[in-house]
C-alpha atoms as a PDB file:
ATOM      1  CA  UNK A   1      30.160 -31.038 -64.395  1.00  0.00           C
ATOM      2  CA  UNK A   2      28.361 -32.868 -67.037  1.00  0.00           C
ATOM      3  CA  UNK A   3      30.906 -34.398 -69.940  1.00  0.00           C
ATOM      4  CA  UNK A   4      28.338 -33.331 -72.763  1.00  0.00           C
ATOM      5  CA  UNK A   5      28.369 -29.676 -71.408  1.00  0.00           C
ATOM      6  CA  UNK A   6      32.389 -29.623 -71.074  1.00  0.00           C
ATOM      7  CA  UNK A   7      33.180 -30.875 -74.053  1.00  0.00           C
ATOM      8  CA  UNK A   8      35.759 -29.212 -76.249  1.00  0.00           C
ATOM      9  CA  UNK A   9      36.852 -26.817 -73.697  1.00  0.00           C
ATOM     10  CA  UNK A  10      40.608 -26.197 -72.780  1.00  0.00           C
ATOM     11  CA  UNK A  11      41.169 -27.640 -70.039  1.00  0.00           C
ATOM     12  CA  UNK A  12      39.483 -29.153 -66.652  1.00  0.00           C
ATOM     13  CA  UNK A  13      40.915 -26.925 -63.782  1.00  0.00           C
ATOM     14  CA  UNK A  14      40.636 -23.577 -66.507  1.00  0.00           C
ATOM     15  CA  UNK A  15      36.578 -25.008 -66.448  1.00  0.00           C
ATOM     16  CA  UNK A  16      35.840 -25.560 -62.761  1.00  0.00           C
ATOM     17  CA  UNK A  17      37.480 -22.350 -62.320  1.00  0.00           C
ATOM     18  CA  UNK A  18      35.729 -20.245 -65.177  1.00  0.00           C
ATOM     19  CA  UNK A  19      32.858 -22.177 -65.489  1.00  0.00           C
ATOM     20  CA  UNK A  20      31.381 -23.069 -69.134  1.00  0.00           C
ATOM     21  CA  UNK A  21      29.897 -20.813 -71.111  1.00  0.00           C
ATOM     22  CA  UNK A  22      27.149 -21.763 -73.953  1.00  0.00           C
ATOM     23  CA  UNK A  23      24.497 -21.096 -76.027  1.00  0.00           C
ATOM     24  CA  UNK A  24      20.821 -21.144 -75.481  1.00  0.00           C
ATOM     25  CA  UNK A  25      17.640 -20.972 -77.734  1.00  0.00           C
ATOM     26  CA  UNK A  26      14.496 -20.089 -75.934  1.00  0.00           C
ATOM     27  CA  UNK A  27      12.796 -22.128 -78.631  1.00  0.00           C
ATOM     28  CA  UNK A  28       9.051 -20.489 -76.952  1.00  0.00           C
ATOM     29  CA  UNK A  29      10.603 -17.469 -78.247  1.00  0.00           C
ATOM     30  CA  UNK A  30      13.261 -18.317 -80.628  1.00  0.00           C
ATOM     31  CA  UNK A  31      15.416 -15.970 -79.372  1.00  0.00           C
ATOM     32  CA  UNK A  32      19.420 -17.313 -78.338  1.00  0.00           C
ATOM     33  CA  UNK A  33      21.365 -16.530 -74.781  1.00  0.00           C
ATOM     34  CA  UNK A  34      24.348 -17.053 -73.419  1.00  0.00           C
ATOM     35  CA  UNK A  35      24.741 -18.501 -70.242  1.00  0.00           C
ATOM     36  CA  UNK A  36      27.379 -19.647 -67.862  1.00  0.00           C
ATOM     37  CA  UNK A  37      27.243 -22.581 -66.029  1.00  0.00           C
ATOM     38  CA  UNK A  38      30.097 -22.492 -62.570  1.00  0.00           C
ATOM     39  CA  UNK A  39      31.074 -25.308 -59.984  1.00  0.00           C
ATOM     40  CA  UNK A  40      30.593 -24.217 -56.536  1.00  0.00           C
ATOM     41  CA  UNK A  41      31.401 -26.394 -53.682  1.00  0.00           C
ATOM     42  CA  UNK A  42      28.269 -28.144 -53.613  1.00  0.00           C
ATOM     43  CA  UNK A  43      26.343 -27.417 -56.843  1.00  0.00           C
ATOM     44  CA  UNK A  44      26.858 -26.295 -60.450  1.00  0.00           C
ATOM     45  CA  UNK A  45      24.766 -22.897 -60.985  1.00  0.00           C
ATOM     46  CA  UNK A  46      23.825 -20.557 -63.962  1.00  0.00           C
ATOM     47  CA  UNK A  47      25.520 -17.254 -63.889  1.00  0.00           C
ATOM     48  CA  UNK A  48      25.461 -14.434 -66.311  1.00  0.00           C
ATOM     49  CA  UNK A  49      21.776 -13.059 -67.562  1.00  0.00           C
ATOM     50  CA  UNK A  50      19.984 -15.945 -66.228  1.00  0.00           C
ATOM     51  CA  UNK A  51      18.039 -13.964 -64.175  1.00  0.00           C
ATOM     52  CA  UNK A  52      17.532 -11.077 -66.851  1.00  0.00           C
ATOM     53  CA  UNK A  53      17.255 -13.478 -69.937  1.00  0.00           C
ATOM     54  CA  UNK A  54      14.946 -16.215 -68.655  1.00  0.00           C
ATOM     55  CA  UNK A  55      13.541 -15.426 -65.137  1.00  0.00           C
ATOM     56  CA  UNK A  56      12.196 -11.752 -65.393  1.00  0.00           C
ATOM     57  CA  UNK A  57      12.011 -12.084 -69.660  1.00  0.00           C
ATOM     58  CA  UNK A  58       9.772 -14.715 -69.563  1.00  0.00           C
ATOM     59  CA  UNK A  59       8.241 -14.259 -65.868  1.00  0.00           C
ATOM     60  CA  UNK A  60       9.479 -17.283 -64.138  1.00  0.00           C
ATOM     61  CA  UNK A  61       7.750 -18.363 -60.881  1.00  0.00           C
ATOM     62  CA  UNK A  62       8.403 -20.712 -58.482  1.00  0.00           C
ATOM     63  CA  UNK A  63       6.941 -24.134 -59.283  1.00  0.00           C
ATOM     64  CA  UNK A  64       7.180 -23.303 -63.524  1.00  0.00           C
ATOM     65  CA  UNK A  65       8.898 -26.427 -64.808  1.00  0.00           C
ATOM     66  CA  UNK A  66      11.489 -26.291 -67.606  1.00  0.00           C
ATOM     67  CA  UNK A  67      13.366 -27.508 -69.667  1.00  0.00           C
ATOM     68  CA  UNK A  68      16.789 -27.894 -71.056  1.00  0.00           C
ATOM     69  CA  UNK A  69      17.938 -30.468 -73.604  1.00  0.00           C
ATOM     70  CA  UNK A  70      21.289 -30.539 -75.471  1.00  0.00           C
ATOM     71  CA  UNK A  71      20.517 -30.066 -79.624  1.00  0.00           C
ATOM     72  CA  UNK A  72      23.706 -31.981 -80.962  1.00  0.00           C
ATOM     73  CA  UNK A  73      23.434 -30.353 -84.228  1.00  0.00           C
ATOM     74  CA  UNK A  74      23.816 -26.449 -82.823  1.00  0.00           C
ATOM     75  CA  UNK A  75      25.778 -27.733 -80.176  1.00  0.00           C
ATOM     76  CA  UNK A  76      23.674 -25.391 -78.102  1.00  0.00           C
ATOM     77  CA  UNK A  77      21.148 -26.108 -75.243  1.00  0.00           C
ATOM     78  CA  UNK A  78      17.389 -25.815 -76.231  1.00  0.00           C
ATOM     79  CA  UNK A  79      15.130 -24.167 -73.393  1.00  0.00           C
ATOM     80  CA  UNK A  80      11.728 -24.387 -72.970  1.00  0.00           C
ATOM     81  CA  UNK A  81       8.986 -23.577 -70.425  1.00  0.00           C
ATOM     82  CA  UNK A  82       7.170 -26.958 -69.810  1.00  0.00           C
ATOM     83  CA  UNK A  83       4.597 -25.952 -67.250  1.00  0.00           C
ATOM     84  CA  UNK A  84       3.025 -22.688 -65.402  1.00  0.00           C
ATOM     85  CA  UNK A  85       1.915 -22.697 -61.852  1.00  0.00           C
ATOM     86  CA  UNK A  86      -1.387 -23.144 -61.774  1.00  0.00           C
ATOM     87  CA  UNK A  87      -2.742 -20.303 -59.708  1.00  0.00           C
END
């Protein structure tokens, strides 16, 4: 998994294991999550509300583009919705 995300945690097997979990700001909404992000065998996926706190709160569709970008300061991830599908 990404260094930046696993940084400061206890250890690397207790992480791939566990998985990570971390803050988010919905900075649309300015409203903070926690998610989890897990290693499976051939990806790295969110777990926890994702689907509650971002897809159905803020009515994610296939094709929306967002965004995610690490705020050094909070040590959080910032989240963002970029772009709707044009319908």
């Amino acid at each position: 998994m990404d260094k930046v995300v696993l940084s400061g945690t206890a250890s690397e097997d207790e992480t791939e294991e566990k998985g990570y979990e971390f803050e988010v700001l919905d900075v649309d909404t300015n409203t903070k999550h926690t998610l989890r992000l897990v290693k499976r065998t051939n990806s790295i996926v969110f777990t926890g509300n994702w689907t509650k706190d971002f897809i159905l709160r803020r009515d994610l569709k296939l094709h929306d583009f967002v965004g995610f970008y690490w705020d050094d300061i909070h040590k959080r991830y910032n989240f963002s919705v970029l772009k709707r599908e044009d319908l």
